[in-house]
C-alpha atoms as a PDB file:
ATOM      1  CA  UNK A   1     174.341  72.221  50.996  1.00  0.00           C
ATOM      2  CA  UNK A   2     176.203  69.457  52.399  1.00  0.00           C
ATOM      3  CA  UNK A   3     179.174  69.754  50.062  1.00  0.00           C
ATOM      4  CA  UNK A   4     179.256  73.426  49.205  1.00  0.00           C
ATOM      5  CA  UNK A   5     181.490  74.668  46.328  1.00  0.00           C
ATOM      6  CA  UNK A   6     184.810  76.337  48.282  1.00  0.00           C
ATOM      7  CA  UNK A   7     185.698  79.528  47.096  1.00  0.00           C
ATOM      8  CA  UNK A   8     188.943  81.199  48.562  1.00  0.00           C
ATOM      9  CA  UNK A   9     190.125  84.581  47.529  1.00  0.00           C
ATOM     10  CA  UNK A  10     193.490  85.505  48.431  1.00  0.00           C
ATOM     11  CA  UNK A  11     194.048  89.064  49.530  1.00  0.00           C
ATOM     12  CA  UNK A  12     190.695  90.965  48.051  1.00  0.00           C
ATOM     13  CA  UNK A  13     191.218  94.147  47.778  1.00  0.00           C
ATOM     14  CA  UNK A  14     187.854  95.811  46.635  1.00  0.00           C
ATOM     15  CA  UNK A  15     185.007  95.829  49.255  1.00  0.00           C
ATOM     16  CA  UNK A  16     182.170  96.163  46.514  1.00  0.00           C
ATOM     17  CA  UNK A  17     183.330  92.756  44.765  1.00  0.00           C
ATOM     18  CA  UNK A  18     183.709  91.261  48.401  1.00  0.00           C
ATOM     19  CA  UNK A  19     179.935  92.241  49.184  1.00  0.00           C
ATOM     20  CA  UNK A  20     179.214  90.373  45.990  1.00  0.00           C
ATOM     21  CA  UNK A  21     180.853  87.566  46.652  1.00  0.00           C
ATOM     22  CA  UNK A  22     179.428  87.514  49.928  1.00  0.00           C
ATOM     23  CA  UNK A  23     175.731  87.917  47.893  1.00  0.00           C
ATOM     24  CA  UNK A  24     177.030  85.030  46.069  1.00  0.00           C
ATOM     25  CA  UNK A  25     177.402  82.659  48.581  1.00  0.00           C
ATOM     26  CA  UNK A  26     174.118  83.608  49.842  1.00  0.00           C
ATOM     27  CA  UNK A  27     172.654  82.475  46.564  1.00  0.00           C
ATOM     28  CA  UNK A  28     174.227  79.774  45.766  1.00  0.00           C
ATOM     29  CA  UNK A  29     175.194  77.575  49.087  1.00  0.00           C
ATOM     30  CA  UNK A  30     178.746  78.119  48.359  1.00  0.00           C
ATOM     31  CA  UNK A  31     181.314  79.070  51.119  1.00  0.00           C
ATOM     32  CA  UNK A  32     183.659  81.902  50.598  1.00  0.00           C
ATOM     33  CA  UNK A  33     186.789  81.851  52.567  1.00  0.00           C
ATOM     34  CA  UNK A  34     188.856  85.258  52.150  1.00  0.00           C
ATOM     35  CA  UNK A  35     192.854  85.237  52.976  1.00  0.00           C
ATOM     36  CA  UNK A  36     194.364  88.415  55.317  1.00  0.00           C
ATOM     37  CA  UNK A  37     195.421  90.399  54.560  1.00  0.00           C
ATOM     38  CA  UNK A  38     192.265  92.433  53.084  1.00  0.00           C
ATOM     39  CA  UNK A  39     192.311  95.536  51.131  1.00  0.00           C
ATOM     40  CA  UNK A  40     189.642  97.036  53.684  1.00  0.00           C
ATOM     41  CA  UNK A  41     187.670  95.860  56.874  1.00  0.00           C
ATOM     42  CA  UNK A  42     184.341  94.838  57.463  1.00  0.00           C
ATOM     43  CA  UNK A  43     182.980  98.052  58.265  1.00  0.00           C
ATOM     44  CA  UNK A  44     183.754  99.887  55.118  1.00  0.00           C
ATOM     45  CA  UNK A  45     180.231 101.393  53.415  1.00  0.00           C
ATOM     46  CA  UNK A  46     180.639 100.047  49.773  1.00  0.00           C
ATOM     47  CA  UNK A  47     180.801  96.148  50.870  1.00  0.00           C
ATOM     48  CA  UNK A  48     177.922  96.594  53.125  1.00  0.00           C
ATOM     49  CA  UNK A  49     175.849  97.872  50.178  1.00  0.00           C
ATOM     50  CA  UNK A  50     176.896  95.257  47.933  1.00  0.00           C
ATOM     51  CA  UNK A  51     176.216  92.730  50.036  1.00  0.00           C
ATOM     52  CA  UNK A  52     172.692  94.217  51.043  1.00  0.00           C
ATOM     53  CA  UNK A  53     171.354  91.868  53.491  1.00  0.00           C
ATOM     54  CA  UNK A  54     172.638  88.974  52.634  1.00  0.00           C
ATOM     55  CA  UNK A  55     175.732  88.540  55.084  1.00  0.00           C
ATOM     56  CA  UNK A  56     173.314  86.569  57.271  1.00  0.00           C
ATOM     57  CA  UNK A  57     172.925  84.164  54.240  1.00  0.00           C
ATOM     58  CA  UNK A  58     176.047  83.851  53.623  1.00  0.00           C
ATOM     59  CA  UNK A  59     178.996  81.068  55.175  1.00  0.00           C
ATOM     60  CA  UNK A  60     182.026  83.241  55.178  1.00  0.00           C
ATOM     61  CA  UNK A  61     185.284  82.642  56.950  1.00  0.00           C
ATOM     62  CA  UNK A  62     188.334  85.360  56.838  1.00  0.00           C
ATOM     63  CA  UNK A  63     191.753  82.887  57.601  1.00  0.00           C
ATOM     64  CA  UNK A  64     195.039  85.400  58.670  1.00  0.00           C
ATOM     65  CA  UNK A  65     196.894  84.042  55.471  1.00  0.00           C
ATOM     66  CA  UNK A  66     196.806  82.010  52.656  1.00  0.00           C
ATOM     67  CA  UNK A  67     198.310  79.513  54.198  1.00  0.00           C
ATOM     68  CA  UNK A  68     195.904  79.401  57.286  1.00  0.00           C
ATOM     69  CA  UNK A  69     193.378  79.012  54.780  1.00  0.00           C
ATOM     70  CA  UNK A  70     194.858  76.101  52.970  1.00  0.00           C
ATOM     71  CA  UNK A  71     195.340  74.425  56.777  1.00  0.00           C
ATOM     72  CA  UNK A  72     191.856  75.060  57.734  1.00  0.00           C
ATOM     73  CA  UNK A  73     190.107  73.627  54.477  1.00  0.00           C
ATOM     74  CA  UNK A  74     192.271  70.581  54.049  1.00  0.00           C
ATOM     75  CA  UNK A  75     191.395  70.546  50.200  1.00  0.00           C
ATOM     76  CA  UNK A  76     192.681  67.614  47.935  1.00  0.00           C
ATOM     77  CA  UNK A  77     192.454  69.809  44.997  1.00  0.00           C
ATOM     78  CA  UNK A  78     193.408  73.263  44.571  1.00  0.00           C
ATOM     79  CA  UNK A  79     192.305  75.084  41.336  1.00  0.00           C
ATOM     80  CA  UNK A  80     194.167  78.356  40.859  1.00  0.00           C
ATOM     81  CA  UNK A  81     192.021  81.029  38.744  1.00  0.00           C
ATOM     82  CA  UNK A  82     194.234  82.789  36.708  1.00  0.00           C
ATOM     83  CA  UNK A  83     195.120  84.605  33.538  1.00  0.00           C
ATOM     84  CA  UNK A  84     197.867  82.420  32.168  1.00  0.00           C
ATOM     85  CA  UNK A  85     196.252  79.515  33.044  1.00  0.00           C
ATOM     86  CA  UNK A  86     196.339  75.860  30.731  1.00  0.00           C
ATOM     87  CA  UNK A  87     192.926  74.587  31.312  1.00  0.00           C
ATOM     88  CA  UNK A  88     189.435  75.517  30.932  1.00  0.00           C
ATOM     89  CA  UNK A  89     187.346  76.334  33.460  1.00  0.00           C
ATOM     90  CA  UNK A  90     184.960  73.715  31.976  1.00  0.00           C
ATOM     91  CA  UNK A  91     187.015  70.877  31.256  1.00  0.00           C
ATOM     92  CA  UNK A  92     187.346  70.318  35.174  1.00  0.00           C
ATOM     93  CA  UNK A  93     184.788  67.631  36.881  1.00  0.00           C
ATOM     94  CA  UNK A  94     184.506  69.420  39.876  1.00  0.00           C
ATOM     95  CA  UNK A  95     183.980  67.392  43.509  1.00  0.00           C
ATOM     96  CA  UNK A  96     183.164  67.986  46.792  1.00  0.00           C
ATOM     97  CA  UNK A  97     186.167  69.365  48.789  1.00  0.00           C
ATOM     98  CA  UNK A  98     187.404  70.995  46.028  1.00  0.00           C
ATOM     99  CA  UNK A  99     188.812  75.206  46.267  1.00  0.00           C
ATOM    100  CA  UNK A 100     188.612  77.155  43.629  1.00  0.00           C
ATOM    101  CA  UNK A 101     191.386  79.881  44.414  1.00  0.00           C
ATOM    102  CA  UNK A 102     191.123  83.510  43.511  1.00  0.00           C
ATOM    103  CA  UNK A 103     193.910  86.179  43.363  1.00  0.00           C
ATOM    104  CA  UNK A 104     193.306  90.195  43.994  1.00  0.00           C
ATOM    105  CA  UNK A 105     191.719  92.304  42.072  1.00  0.00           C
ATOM    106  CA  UNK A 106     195.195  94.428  41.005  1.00  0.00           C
ATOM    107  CA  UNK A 107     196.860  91.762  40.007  1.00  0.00           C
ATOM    108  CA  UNK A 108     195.897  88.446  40.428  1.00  0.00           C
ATOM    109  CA  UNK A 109     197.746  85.489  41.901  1.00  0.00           C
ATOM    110  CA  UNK A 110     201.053  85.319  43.170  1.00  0.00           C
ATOM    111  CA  UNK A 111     203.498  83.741  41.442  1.00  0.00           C
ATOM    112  CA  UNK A 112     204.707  81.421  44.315  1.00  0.00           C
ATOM    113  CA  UNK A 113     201.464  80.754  44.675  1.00  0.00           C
ATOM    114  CA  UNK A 114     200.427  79.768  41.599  1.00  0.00           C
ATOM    115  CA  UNK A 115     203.607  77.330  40.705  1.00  0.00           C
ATOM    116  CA  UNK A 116     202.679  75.928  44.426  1.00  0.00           C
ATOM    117  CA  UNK A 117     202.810  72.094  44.605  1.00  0.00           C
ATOM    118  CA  UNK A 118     199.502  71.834  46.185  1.00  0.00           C
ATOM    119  CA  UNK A 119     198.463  73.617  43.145  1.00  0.00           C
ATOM    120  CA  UNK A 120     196.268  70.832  40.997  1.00  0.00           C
ATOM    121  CA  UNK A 121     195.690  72.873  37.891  1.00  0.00           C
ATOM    122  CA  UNK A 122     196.126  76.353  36.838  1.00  0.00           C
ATOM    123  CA  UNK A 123     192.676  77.133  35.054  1.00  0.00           C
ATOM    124  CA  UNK A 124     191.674  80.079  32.640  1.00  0.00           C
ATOM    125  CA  UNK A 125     188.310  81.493  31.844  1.00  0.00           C
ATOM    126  CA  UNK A 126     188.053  82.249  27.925  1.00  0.00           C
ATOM    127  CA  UNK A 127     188.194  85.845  26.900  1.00  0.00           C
ATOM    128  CA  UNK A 128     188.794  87.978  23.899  1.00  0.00           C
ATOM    129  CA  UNK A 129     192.748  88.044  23.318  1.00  0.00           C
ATOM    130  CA  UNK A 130     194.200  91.555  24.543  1.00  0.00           C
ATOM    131  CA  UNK A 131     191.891  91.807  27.241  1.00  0.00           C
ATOM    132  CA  UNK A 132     193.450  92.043  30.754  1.00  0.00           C
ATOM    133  CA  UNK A 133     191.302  90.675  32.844  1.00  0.00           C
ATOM    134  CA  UNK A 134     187.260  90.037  33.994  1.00  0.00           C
ATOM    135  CA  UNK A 135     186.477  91.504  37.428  1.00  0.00           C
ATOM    136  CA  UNK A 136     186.927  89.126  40.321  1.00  0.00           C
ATOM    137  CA  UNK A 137     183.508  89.077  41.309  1.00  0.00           C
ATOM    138  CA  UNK A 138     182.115  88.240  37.913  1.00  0.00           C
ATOM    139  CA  UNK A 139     185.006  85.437  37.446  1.00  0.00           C
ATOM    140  CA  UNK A 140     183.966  83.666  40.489  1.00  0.00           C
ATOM    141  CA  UNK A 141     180.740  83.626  39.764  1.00  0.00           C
ATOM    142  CA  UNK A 142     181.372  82.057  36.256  1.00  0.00           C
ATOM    143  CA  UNK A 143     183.566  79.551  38.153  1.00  0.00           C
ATOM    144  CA  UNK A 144     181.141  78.670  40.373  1.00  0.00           C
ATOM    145  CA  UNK A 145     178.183  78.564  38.593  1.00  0.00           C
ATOM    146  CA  UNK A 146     179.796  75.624  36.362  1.00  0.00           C
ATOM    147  CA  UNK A 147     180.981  73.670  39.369  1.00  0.00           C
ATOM    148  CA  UNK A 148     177.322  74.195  40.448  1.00  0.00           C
ATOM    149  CA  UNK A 149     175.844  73.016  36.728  1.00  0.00           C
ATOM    150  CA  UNK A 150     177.860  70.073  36.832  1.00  0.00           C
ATOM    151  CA  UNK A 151     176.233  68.936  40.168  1.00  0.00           C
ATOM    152  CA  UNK A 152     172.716  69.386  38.568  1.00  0.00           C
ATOM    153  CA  UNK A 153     172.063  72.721  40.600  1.00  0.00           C
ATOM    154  CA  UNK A 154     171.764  70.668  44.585  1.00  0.00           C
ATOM    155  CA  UNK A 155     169.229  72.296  46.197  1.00  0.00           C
ATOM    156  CA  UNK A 156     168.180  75.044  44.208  1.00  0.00           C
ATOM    157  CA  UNK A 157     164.968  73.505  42.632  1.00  0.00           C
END
């Protein structure tokens, strides 16, 4: 894909929703970029699994911080996933160079990093009210299958 969707994840803690994230970016041309530090290493049995064989597939780059990451990927826009976000997940027109940022799995985004000025929007995926949260995995792929929709699918017919 010449302008894969940019996914970065900061701190993941779970190796299973790692592997499918890294599954993920296998299917769908995106790149995943994960921020140190992780909540396990490379190694570890469950992301392996998860990820079956598609680490190969995959573009994948692990930064040492958040801030590494943010250096590396240059990004013009920054659109923080989060629970108490003020905009749909839909109502963005996503572009090329665009990072849609995750938080871990316990408990999200920091707050300094979600009132961050490089911060563009704070976005929200609609749930049920009183329910904590969706699991990472399954919120990044909701994310990124709409950034995906909106550029007609690239390369996947």
């Amino acid at each position: 894909m010449d302008n894969p969707i940019r996914v970065l994840v900061d701190q993941p803690e779970i190796p299973g929703n790692t592997g499918n994230l890294i599954r993920l970016a296998a299917v769908t041309g995106m790149q995943l970029h994960l921020a140190e530090p992780l909540g396990f290493d490379f190694s570890d049995a469950k992301l392996r699994r998860a990820g079956l064989d598609y680490h190969d597939l995959a573009v994948m780059t692990v930064h040492p911080s958040l801030e590494a990451a943010w250096a590396t990927l240059a990004p013009q826009r920054i659109f923080a996933f989060t629970g108490d976000g003020d905009t749909s997940h839909t109502a963005i027109g996503y572009r090329p160079g665009d990072v849609l940022l995750f938080g871990r799995e316990s408990t999200g985004l920091d707050g300094p990093v979600k009132s961050d000025p490089r911060i563009t929007a704070k976005v929200r995926i609609p749930m049920l009210p009183s329910r904590r949260s969706l699991n990472l995995a399954n919120s990044v792929s909701i994310a990124v299958y709409e950034a995906w929709r909106q550029r007609g699918f690239d390369e996947a017919w």
